[in-house]
N, C-alpha and C. Protein backbone atom coordinates (compact mmCIF):
# COMPACT_ATOMS: atom_id res chain seq x y z
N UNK A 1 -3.68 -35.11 52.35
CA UNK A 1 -2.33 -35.52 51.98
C UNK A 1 -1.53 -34.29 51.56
N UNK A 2 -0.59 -34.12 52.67
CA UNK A 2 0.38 -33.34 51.65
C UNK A 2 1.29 -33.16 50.39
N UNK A 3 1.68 -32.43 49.87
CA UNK A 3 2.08 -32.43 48.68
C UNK A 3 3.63 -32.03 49.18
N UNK A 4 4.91 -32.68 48.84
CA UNK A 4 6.23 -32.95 48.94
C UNK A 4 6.61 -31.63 47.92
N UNK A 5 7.28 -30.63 48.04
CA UNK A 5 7.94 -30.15 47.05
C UNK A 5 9.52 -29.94 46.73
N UNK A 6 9.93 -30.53 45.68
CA UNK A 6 11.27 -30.83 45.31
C UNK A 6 12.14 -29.77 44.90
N UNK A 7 13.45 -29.69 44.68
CA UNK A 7 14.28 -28.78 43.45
C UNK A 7 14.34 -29.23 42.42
N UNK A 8 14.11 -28.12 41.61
CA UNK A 8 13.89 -28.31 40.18
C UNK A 8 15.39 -29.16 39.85
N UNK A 9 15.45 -29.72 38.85
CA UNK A 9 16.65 -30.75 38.43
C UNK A 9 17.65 -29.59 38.03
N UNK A 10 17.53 -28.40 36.99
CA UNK A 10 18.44 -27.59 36.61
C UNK A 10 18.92 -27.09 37.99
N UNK A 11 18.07 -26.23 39.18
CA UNK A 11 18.90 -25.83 40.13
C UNK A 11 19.77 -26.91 40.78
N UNK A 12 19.47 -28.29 40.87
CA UNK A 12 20.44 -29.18 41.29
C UNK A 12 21.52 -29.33 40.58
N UNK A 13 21.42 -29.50 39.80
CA UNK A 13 22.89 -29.87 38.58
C UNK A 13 23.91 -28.24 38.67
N UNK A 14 22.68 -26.98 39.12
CA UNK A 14 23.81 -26.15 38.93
C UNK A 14 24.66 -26.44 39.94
N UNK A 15 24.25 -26.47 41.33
CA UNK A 15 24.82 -26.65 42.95
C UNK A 15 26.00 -27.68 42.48
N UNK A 16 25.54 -28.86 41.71
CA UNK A 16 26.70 -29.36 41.78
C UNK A 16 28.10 -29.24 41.10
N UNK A 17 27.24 -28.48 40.29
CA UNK A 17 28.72 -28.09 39.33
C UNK A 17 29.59 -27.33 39.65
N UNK A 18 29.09 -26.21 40.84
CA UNK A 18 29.47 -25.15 41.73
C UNK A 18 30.54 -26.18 42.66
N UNK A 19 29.79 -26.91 43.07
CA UNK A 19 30.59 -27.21 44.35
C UNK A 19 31.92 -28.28 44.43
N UNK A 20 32.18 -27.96 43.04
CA UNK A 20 33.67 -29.25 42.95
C UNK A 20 33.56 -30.53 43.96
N UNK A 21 34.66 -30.57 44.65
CA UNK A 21 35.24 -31.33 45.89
C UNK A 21 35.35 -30.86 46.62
N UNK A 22 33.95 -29.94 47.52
CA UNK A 22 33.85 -30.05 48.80
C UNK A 22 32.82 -30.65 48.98
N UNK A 23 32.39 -30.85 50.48
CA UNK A 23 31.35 -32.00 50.98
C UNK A 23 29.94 -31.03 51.12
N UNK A 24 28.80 -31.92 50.83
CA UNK A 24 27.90 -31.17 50.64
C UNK A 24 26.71 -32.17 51.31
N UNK A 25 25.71 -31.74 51.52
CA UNK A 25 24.64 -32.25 52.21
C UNK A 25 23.67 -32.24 51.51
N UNK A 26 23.06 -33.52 51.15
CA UNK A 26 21.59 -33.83 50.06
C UNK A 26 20.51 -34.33 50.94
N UNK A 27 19.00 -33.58 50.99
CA UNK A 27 18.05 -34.21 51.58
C UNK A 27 17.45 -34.91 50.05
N UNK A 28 17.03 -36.12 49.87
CA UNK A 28 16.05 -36.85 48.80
C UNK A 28 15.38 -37.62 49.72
N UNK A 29 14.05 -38.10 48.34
CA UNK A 29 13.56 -38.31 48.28
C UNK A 29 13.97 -40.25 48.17
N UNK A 30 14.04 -41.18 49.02
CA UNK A 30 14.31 -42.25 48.64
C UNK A 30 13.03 -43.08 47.68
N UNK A 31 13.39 -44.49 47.13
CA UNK A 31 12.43 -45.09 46.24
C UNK A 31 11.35 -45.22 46.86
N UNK A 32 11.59 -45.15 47.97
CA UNK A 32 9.74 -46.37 49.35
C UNK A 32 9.38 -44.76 49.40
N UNK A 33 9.77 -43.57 49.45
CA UNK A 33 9.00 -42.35 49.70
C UNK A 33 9.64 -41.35 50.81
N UNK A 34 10.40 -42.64 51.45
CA UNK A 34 11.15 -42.12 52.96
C UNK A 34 12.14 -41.35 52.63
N UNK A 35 12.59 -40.23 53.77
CA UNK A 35 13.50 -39.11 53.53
C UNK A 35 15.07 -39.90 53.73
N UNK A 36 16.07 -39.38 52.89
CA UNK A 36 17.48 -39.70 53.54
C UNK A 36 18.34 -38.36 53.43
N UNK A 37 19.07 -38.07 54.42
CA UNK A 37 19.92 -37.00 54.31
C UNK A 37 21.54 -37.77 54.22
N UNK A 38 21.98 -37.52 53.43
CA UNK A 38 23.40 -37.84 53.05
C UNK A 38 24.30 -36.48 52.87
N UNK A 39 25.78 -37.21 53.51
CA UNK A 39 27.17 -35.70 53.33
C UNK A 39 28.03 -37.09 52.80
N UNK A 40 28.43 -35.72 51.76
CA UNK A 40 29.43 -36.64 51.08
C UNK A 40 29.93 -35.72 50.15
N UNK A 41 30.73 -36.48 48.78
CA UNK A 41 31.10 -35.31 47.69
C UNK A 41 30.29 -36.06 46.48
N UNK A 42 30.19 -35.47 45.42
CA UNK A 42 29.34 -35.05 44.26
C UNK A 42 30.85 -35.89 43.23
N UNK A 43 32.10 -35.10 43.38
CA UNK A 43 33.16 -35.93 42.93
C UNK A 43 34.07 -36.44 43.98
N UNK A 44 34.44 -37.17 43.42
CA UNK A 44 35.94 -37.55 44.49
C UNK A 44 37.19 -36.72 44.59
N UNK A 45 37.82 -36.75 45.77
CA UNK A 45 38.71 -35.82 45.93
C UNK A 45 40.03 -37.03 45.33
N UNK A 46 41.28 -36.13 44.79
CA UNK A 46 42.40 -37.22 44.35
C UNK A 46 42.67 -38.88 45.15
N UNK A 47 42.01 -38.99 46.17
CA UNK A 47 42.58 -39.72 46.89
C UNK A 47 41.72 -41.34 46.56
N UNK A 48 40.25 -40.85 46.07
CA UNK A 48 39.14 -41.44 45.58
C UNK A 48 39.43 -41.89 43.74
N UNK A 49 39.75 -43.34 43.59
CA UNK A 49 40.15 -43.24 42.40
C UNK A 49 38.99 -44.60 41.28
N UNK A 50 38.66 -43.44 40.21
CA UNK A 50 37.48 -44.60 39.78
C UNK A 50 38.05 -44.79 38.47
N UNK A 51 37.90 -46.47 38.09
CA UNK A 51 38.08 -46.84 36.80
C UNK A 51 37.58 -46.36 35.71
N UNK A 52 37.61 -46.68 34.43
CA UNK A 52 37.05 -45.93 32.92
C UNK A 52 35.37 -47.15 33.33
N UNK A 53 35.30 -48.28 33.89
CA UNK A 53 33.93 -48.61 33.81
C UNK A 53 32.94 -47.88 34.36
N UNK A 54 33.67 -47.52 35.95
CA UNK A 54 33.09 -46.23 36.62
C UNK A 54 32.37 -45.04 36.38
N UNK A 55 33.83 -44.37 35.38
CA UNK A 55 33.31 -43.65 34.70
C UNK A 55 32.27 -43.63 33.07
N UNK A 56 32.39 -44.58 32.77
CA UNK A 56 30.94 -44.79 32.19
C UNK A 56 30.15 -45.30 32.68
N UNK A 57 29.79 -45.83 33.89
CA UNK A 57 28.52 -45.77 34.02
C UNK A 57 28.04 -44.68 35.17
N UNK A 58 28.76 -44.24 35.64
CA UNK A 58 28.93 -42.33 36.00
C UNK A 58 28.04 -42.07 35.14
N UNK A 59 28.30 -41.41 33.86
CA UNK A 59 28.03 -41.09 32.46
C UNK A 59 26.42 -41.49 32.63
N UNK A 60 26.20 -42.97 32.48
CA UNK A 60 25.08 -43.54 31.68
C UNK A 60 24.01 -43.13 33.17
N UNK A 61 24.51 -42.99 34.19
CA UNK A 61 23.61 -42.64 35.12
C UNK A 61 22.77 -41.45 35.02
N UNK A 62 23.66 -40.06 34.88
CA UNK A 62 23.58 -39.02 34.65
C UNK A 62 22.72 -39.08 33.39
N UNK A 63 22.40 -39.59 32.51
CA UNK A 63 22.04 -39.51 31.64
C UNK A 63 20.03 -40.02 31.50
N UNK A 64 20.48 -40.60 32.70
CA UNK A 64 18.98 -41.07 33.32
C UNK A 64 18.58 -40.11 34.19
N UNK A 65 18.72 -39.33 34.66
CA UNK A 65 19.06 -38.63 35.41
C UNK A 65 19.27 -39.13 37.52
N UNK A 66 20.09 -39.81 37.13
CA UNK A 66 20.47 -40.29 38.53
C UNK A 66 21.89 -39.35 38.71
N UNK A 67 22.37 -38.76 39.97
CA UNK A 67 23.27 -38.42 40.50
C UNK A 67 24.16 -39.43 41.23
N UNK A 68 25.29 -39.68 40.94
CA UNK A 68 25.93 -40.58 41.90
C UNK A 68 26.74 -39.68 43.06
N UNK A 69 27.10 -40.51 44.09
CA UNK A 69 27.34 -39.31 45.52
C UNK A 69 27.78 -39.85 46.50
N UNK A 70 29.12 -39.75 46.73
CA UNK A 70 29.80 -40.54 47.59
C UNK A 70 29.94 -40.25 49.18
N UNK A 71 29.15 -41.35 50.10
CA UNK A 71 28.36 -41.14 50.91
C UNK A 71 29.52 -41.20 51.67
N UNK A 72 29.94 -39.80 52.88
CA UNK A 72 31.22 -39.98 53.73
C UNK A 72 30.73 -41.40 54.66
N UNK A 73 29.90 -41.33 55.30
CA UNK A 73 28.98 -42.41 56.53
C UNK A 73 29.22 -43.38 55.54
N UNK A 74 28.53 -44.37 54.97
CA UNK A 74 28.58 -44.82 54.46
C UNK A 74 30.16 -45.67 54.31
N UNK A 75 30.99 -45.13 53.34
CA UNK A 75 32.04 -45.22 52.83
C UNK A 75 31.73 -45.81 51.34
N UNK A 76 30.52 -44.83 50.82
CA UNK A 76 30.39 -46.26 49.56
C UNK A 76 29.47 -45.34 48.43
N UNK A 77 29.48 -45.47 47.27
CA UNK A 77 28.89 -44.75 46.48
C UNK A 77 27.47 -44.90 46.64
N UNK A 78 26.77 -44.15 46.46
CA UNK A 78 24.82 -43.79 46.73
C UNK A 78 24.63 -43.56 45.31
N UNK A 79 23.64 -43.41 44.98
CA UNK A 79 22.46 -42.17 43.78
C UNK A 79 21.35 -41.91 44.26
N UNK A 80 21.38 -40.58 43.63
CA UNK A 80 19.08 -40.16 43.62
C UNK A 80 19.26 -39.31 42.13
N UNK A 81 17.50 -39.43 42.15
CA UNK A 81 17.53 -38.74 41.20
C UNK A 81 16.90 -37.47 41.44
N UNK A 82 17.35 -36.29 40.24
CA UNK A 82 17.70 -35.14 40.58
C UNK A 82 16.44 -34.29 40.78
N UNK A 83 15.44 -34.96 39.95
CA UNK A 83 14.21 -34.44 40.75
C UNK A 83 13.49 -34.86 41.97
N UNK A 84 14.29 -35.78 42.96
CA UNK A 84 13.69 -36.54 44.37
C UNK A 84 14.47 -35.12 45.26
N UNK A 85 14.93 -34.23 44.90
CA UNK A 85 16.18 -33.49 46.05
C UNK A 85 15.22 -32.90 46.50
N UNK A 86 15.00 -32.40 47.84
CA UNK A 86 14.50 -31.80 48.27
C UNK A 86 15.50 -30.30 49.02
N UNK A 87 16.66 -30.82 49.45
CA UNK A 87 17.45 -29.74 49.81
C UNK A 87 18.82 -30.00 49.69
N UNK A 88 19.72 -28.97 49.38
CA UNK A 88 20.95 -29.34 49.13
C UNK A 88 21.47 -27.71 50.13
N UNK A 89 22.44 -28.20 50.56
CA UNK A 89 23.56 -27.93 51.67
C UNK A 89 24.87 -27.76 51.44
């Protein structure tokens, strides 16, 4: 069995803090084990507008350490957590 190796959670959180509102590319780790690659943004650009519930539970996510990440494909908010990343883009 191979052994999966991740990014550390601090190098993730730095990437994102770096990368404002441009679009960025996340390989994780999903819950069943399976890979997902998602492009999207980390925040929303002005046009993307989230309520104060939003933003607390934004907050309470992060705090679990889940990332929320707004999936362009999609059209719809995602999370992982920050130690499932395997590559960021």
């Amino acid at each position: 069995m191979s052994v999966i190796e991740t990014l550390s959670p601090v190098v993730v959180r730095d990437f994102i803090k770096g990368r404002g509102t441009r679009i960025a590319t996340v390989t994780f780790l999903k819950a069943d084990g399976s890979e997902r690659v998602a492009n999207g943004l980390f925040r929303p650009s002005s046009h993307i507008i989230g309520s104060e519930r939003g933003f607390k539970q934004s907050e309470h996510m992060k705090a679990i350490g889940l990332q929320p990440f707004y999936d362009l494909q999609k059209k719809a908010w995602i999370s992982f957590y920050l130690d499932r990343v395997l590559h960021l883009k």
